[in-house]
C-alpha atoms as a PDB file:
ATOM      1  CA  UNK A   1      37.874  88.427 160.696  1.00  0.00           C
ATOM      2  CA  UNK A   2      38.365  89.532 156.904  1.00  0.00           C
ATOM      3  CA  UNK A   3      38.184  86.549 154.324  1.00  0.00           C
ATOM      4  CA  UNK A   4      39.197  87.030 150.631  1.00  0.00           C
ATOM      5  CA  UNK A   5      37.057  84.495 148.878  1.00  0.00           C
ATOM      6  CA  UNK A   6      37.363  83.006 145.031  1.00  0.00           C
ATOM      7  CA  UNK A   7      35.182  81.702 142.306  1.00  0.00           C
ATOM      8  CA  UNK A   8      32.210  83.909 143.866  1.00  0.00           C
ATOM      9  CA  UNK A   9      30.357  83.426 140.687  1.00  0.00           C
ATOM     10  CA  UNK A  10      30.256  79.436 141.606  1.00  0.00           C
ATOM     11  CA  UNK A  11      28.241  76.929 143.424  1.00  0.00           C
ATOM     12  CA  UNK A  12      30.370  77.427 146.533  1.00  0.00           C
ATOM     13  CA  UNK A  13      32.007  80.699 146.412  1.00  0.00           C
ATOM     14  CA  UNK A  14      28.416  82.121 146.668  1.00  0.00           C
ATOM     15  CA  UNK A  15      27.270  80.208 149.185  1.00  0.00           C
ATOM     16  CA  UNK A  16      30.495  81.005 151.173  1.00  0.00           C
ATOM     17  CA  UNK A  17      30.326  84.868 150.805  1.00  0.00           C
ATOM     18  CA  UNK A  18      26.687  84.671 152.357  1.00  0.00           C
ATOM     19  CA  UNK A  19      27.525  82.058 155.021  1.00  0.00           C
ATOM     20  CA  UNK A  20      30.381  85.066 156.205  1.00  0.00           C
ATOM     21  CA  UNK A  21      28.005  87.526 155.807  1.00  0.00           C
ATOM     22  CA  UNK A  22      25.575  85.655 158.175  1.00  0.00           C
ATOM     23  CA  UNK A  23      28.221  85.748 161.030  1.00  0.00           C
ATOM     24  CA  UNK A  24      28.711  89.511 160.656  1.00  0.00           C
ATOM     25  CA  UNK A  25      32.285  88.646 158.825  1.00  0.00           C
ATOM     26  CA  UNK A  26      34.148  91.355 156.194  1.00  0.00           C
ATOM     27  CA  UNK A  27      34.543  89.380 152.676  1.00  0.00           C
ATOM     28  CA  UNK A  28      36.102  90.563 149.410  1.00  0.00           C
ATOM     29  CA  UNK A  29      35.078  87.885 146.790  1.00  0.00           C
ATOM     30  CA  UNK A  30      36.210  87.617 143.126  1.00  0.00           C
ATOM     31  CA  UNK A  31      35.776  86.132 139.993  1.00  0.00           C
ATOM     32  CA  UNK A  32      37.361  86.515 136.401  1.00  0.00           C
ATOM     33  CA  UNK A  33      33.878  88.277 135.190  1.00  0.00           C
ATOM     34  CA  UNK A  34      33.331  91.776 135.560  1.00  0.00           C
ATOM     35  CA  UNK A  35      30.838  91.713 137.847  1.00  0.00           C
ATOM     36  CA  UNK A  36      29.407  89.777 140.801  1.00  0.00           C
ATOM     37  CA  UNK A  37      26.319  87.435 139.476  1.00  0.00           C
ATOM     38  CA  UNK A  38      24.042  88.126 141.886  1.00  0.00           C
ATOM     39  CA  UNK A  39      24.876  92.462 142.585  1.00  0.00           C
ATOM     40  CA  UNK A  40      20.789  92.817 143.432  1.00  0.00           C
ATOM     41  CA  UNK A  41      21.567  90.933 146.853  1.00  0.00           C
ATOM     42  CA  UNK A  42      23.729  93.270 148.567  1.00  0.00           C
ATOM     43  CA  UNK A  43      25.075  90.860 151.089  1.00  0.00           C
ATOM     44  CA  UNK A  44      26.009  92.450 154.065  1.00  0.00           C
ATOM     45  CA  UNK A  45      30.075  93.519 154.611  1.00  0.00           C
ATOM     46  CA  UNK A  46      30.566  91.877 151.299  1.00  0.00           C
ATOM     47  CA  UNK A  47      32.621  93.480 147.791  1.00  0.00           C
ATOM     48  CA  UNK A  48      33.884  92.442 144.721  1.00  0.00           C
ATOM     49  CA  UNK A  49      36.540  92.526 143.131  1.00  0.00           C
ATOM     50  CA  UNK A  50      37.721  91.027 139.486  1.00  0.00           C
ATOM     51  CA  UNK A  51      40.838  88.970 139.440  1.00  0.00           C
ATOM     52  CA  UNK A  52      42.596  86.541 137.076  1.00  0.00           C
ATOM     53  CA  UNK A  53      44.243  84.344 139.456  1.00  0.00           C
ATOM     54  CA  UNK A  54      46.565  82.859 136.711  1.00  0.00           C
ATOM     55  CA  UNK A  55      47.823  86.185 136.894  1.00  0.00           C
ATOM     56  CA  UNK A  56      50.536  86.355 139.570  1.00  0.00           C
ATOM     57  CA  UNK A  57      50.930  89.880 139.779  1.00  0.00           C
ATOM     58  CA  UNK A  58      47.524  90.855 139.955  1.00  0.00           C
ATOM     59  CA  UNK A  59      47.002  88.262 142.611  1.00  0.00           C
ATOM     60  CA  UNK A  60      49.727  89.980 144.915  1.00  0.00           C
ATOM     61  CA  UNK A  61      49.016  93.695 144.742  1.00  0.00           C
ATOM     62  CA  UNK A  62      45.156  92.474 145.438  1.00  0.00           C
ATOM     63  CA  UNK A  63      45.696  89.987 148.364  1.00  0.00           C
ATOM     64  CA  UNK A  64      48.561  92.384 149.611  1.00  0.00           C
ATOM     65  CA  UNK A  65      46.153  95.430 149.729  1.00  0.00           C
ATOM     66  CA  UNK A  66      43.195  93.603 151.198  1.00  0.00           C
ATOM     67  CA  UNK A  67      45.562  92.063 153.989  1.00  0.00           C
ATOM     68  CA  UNK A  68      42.962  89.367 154.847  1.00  0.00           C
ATOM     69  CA  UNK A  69      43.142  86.833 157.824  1.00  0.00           C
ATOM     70  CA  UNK A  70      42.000  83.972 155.532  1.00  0.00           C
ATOM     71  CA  UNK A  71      41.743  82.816 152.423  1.00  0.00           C
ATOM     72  CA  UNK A  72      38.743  80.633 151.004  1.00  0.00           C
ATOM     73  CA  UNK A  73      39.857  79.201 147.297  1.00  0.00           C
ATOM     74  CA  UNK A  74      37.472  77.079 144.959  1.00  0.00           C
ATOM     75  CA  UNK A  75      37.592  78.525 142.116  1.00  0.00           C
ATOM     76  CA  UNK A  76      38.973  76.462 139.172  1.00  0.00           C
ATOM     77  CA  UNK A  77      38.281  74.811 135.808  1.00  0.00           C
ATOM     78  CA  UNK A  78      36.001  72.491 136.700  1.00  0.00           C
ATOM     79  CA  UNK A  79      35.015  71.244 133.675  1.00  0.00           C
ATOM     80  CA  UNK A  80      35.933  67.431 133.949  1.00  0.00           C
ATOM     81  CA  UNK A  81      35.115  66.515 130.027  1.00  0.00           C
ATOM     82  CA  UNK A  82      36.437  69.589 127.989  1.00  0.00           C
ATOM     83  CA  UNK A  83      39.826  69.347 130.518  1.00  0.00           C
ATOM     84  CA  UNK A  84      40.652  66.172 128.203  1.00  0.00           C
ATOM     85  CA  UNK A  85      40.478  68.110 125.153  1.00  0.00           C
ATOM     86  CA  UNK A  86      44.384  68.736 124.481  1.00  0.00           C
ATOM     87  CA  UNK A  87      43.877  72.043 123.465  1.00  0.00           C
ATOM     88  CA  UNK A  88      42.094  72.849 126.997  1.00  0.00           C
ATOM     89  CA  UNK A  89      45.501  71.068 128.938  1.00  0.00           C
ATOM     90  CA  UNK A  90      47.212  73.486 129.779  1.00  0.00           C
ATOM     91  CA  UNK A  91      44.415  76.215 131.005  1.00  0.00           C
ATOM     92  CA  UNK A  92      43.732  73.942 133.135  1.00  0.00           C
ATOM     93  CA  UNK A  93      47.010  73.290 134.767  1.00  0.00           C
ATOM     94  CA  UNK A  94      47.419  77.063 134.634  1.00  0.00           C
ATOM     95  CA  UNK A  95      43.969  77.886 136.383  1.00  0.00           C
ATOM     96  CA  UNK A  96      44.102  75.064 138.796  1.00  0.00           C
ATOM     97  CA  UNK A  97      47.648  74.546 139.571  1.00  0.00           C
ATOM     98  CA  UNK A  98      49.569  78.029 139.235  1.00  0.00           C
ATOM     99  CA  UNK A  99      46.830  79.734 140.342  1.00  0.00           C
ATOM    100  CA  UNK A 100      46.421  78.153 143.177  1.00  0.00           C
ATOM    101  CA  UNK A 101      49.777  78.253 143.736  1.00  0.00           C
ATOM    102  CA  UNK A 102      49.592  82.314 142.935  1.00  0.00           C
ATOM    103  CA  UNK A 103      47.056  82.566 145.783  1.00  0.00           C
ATOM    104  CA  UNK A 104      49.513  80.311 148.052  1.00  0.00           C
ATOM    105  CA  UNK A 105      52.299  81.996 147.285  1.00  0.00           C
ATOM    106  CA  UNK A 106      50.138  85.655 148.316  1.00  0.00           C
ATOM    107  CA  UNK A 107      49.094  84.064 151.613  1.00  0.00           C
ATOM    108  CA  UNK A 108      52.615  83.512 152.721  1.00  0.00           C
ATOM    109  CA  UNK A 109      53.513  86.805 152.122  1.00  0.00           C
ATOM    110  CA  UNK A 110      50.281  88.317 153.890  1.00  0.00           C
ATOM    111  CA  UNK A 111      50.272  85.428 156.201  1.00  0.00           C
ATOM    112  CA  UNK A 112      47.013  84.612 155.641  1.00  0.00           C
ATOM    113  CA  UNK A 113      45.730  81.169 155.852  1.00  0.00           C
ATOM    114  CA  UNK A 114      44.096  79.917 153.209  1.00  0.00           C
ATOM    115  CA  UNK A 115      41.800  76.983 152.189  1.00  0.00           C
ATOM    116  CA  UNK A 116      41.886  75.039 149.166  1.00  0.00           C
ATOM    117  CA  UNK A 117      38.957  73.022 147.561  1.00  0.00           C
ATOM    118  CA  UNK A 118      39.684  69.870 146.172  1.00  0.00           C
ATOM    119  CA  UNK A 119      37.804  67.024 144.719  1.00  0.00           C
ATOM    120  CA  UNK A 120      37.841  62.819 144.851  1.00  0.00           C
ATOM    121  CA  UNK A 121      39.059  62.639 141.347  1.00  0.00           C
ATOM    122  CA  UNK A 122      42.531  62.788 142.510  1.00  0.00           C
ATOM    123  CA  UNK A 123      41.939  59.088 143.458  1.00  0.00           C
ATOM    124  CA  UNK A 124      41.510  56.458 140.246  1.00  0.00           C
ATOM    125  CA  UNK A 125      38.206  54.919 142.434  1.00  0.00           C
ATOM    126  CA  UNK A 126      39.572  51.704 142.996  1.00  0.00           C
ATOM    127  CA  UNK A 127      38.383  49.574 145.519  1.00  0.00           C
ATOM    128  CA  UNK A 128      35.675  50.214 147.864  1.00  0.00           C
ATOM    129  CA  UNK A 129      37.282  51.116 150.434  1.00  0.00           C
ATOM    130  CA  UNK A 130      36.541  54.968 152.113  1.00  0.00           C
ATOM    131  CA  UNK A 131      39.565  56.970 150.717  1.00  0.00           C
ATOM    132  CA  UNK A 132      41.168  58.263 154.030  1.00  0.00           C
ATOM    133  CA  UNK A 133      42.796  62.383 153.621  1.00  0.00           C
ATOM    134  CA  UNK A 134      45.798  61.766 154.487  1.00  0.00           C
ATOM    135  CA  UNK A 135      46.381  58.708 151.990  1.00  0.00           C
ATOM    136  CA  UNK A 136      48.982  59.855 149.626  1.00  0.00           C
ATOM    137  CA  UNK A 137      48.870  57.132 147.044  1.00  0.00           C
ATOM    138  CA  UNK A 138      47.244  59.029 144.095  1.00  0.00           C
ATOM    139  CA  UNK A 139      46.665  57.806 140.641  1.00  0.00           C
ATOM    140  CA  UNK A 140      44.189  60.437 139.143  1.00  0.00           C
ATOM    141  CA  UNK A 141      42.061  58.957 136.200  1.00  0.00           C
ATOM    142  CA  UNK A 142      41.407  62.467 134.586  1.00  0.00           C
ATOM    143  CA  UNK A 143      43.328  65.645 133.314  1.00  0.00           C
ATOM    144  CA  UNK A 144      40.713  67.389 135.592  1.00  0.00           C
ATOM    145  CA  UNK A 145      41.661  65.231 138.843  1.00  0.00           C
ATOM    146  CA  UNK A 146      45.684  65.642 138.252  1.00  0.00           C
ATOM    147  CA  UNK A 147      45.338  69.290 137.417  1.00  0.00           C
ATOM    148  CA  UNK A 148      43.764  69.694 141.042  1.00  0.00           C
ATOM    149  CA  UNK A 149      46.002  67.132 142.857  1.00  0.00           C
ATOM    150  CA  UNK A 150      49.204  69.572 141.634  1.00  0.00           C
ATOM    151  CA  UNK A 151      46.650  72.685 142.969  1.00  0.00           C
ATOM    152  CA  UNK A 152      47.195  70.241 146.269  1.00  0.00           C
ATOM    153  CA  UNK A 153      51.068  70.122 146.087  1.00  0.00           C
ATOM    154  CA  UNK A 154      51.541  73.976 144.980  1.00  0.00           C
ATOM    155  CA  UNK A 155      49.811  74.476 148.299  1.00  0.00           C
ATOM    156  CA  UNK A 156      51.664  72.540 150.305  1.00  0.00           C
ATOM    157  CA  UNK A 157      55.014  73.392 148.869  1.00  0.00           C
ATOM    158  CA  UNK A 158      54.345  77.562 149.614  1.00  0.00           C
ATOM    159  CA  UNK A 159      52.478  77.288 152.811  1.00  0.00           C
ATOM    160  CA  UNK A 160      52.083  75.862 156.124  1.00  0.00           C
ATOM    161  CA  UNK A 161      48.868  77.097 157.211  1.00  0.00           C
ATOM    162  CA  UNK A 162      46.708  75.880 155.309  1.00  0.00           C
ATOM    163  CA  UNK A 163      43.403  73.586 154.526  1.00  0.00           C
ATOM    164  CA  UNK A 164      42.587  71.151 152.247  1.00  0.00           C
ATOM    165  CA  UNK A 165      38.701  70.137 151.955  1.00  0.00           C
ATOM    166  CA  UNK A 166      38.186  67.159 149.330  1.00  0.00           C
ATOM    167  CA  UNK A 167      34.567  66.973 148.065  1.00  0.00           C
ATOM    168  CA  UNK A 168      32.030  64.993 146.087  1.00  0.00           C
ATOM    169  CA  UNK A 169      28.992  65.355 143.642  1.00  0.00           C
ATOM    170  CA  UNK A 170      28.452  69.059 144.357  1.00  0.00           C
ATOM    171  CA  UNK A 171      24.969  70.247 144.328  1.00  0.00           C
ATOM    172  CA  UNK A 172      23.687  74.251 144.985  1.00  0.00           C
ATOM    173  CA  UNK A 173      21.386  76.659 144.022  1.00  0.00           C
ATOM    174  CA  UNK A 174      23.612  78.787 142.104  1.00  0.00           C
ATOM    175  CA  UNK A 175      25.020  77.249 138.661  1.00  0.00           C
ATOM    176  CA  UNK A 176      24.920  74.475 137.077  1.00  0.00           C
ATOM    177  CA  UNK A 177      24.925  70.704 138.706  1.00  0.00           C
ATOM    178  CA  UNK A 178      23.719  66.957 138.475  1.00  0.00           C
ATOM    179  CA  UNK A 179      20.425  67.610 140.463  1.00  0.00           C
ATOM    180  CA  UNK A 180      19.363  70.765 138.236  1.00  0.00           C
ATOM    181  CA  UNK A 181      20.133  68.652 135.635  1.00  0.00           C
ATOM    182  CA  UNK A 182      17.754  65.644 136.306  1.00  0.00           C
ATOM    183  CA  UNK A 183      15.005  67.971 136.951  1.00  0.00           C
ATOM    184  CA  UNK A 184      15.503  69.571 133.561  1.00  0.00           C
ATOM    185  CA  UNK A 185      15.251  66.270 131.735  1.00  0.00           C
ATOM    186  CA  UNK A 186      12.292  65.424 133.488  1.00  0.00           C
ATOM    187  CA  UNK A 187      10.790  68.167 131.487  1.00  0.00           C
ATOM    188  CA  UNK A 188      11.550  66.310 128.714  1.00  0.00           C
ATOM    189  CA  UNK A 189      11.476  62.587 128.980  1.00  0.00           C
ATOM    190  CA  UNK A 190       9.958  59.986 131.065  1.00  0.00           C
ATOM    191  CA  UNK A 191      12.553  57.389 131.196  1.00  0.00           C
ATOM    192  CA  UNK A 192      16.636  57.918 131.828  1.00  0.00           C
ATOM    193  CA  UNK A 193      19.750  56.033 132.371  1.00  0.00           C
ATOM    194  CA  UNK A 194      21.838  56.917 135.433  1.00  0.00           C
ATOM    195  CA  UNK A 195      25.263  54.644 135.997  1.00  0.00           C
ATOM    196  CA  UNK A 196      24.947  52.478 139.559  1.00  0.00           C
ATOM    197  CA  UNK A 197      28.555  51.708 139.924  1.00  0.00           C
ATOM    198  CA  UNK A 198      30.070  54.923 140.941  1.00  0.00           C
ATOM    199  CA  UNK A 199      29.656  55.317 144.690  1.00  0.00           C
ATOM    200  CA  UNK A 200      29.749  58.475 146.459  1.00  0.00           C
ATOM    201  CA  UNK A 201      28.173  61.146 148.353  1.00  0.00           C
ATOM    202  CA  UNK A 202      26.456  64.411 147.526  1.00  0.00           C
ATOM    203  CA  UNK A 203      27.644  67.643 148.635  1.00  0.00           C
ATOM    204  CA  UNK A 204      25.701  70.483 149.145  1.00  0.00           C
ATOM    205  CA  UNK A 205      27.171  73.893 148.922  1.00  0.00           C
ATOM    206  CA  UNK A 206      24.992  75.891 151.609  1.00  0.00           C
ATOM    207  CA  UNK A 207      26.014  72.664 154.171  1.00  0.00           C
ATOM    208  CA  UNK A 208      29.711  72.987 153.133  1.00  0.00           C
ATOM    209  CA  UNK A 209      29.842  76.558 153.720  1.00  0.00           C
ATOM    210  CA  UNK A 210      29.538  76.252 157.044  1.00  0.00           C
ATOM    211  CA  UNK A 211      31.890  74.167 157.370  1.00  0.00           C
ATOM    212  CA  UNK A 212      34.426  75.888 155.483  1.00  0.00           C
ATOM    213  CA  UNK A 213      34.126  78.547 157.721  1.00  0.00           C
ATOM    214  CA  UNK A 214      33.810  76.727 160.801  1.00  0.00           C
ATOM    215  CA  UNK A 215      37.233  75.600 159.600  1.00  0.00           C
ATOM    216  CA  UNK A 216      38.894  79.188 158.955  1.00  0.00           C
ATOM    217  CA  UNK A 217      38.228  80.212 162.426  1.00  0.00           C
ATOM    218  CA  UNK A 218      40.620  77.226 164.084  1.00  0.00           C
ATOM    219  CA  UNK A 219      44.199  76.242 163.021  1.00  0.00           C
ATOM    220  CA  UNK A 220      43.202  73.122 162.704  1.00  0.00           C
ATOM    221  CA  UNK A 221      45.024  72.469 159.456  1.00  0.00           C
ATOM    222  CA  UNK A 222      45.374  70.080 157.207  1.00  0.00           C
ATOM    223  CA  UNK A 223      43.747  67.557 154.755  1.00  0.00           C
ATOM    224  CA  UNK A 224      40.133  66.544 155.166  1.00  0.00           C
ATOM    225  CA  UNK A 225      37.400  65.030 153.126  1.00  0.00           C
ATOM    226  CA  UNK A 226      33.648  66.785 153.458  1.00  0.00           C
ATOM    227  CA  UNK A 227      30.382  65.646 151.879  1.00  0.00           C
ATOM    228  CA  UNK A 228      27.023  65.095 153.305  1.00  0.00           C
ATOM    229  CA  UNK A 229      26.181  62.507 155.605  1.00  0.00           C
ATOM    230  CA  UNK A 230      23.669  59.588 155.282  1.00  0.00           C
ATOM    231  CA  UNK A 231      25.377  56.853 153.779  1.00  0.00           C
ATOM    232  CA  UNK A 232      27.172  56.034 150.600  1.00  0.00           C
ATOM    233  CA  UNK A 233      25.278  56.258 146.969  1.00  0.00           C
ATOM    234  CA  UNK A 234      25.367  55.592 143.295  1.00  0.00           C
ATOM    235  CA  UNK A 235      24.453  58.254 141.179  1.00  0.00           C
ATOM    236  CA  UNK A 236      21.066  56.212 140.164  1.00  0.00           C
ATOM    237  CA  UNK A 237      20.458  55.816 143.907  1.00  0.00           C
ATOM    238  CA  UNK A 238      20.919  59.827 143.797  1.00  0.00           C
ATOM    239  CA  UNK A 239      18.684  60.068 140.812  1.00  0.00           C
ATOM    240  CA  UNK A 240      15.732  58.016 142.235  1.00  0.00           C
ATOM    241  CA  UNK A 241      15.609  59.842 145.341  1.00  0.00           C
ATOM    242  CA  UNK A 242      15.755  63.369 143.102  1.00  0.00           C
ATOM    243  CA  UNK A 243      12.370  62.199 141.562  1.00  0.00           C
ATOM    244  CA  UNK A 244      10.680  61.451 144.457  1.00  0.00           C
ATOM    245  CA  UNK A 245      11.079  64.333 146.389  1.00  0.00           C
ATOM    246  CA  UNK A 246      10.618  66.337 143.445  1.00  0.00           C
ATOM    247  CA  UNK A 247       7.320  64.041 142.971  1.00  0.00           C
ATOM    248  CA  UNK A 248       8.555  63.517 139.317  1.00  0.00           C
ATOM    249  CA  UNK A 249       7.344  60.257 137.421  1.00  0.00           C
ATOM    250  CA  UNK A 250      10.385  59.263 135.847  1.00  0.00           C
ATOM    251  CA  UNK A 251      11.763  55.859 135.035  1.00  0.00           C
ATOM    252  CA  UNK A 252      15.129  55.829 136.584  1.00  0.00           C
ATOM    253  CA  UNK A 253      17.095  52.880 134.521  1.00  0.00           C
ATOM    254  CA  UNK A 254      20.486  51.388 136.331  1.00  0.00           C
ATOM    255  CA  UNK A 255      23.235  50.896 134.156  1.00  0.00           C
ATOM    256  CA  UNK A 256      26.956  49.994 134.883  1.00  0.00           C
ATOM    257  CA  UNK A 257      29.909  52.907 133.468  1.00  0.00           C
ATOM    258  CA  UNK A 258      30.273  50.689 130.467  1.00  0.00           C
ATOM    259  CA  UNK A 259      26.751  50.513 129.477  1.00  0.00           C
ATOM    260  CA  UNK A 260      26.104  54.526 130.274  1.00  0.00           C
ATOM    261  CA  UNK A 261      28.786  54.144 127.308  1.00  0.00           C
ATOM    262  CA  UNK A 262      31.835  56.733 126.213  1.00  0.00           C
ATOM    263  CA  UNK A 263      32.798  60.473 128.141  1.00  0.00           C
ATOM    264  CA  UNK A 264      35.741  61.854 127.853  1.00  0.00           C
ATOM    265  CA  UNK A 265      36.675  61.816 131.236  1.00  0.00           C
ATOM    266  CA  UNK A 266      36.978  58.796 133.389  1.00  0.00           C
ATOM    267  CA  UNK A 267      34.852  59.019 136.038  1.00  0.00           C
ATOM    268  CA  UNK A 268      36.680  57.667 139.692  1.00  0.00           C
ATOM    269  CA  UNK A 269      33.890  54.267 140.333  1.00  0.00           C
ATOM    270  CA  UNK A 270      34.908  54.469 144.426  1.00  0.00           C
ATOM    271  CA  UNK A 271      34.257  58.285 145.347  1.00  0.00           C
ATOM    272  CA  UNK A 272      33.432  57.184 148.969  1.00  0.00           C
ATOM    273  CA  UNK A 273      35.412  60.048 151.066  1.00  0.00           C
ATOM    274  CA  UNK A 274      36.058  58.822 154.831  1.00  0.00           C
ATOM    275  CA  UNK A 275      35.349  61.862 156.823  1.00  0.00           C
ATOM    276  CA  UNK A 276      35.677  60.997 160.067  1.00  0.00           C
ATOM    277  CA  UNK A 277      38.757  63.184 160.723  1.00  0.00           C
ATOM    278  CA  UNK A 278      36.487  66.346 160.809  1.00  0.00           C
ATOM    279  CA  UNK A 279      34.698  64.642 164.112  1.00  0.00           C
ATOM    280  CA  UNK A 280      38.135  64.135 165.857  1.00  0.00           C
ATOM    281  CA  UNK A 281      38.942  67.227 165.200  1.00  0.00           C
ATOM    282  CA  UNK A 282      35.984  69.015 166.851  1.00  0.00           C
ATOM    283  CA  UNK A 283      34.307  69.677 163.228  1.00  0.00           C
ATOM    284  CA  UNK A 284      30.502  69.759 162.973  1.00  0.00           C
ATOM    285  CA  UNK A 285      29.980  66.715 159.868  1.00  0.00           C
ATOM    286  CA  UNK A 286      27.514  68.165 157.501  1.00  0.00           C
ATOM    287  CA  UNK A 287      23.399  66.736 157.834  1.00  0.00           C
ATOM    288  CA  UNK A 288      21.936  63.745 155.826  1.00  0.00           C
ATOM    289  CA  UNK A 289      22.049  64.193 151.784  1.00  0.00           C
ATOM    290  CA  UNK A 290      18.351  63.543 151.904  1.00  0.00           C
ATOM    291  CA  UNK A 291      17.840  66.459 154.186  1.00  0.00           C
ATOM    292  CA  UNK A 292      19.858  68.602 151.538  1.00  0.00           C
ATOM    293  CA  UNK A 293      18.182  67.679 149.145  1.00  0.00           C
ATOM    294  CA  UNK A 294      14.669  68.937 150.285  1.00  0.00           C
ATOM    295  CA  UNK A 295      16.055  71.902 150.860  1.00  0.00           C
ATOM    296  CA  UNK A 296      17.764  72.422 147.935  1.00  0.00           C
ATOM    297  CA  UNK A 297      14.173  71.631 146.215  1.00  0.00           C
ATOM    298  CA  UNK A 298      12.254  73.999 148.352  1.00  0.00           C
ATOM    299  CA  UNK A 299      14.504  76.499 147.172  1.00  0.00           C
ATOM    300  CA  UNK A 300      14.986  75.766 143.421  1.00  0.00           C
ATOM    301  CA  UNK A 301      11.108  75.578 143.405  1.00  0.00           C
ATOM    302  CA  UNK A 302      10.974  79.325 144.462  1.00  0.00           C
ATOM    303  CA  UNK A 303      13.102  80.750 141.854  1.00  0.00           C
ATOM    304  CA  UNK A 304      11.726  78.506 139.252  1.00  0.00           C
ATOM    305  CA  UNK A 305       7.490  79.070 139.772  1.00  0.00           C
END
């Protein structure tokens, strides 16, 4: 099988390039940088190549020369709190809308299917009930989450074959995230103040790369939601349990959204994602968040010693 992967320079495109490699898969990955971020790796059957994807074109003679069996897509502008600045709007209905729709509309042609990453801020996180996939009854909160629902629809609208994976509170080794983030202010301060009233689940990138291709190799299509299992959490919950492992003596203060006080971005308070469709469809459910995190800590502490 030959997958064309995005966003290779993320949190989960790099995790999926070397979860293909593993099972002895061809990969072309991409990125708008001019290089791969980790070239001193050379992962097996795996090459880069840079690509706008707002740029329709560019996306077609690629895709159309690489004539891949599937497509993996999460890159996007991902960056919740500068999407609400107006002058950022429209970039980020360009990145995340046409071009997913670019790559959508280059799958049909090379009838490829492809696989879209999504996020629970398309829901406005009322309730607490478990947000099923299939529900259809969106209200996003955020630029960020309606910018990726209409990646959702431009999807839908070009392709039949195709995937939709919803996810939560993503964690990896590569980039930038929440966990790397506590650990940093540890450095730094002994106390900190971490909202308990948004509920959710981590994901971990390394977990849902397995998945994802797990997925790619059925025609199982369709919506689905994906996070780690053990339970739903609130970010404070998250935070405590970062400390401990991490055998950090930090005072880990609850506080509600209002208290945390202003962001730009409203956050979605119910981010529980009900992901039992992924068993009844024959799907392997990613291991307990606890779990993930250990290993996410064994691994951050050998790159950081």
């Amino acid at each position: 099988m030959k997958v064309f992967v995005t966003g290779v320079n993320g949190q989960l495109g790099y995790e999926v390039v070397k979860e293909l490699s593993k099972r002895g898969y061809e990969c072309v990955g991409s990125d708008i940088a001019d290089t791969f971020c980790r070239p001193e790796e050379n992962i097996a059957g795996f090459s880069y190549a840079k690509l706008d994807i707002t740029d329709g074109a560019a996306v077609d003679e690629l895709l159309c020369g690489i004539d891949p069996d599937a497509v993996i897509h999460p890159a996007g502008w991902t960056a919740v709190d500068a999407a609400e600045d107006p002058e950022n709007r429209e970039m980020v209905f360009k990145v995340n809308e046409q071009g997913t729709g670019n790559i959508a509309a280059a799958c049909k042609k090379t009838g490829s299917k492809m696989l879209y990453i999504s996020t629970d801020y398309v829901f406005d996180g009322s309730g607490d009930t478990p947000w099923d996939p299939d529900y259809k009854g969106f209200h996003p909160l955020s630029v960020y989450g309606a910018a990726k629902l209409a990646g959702e629809k431009a999807v839908e609208s070009r392709i039949d074959n195709f995937f939709v994976v919803r996810i939560s509170w993503a964690f990896a080794i590569n980039g930038n995230n929440f966990v790397r983030t506590m650990l940093n202010i540890a450095q730094k301060h002994d106390t900190v103040r971490v909202v308990n009233d948004q509920i959710g689940t981590p994901t971990y990138m390394h977990d849902l790369a397995r998945l994802l291709v797990d997925m790619v190799e059925t025609d199982k299509y369709g919506y689905y939601h994906a996070s780690n299992e053990g339970g739903y959490i609130s970010w404070y919950d998250f935070t405590v349990e970062i400390y401990r492992q991490a055998g950090l003596n930090v005072k880990v203060i609850p506080v509600t959204t209002e208290e945390y006080g202003y962001s730009k971005a409203a956050r979605p308070k119910n981010s529980r994602l009900d992901k039992s469709k992924l068993v009844r469809n024959g799907f392997t459910p990613l291991p307990d968040w606890k779990d993930a995190l250990a290993r996410y800590l064994e691994e951050y502490k050998k790159i950081n010693k």
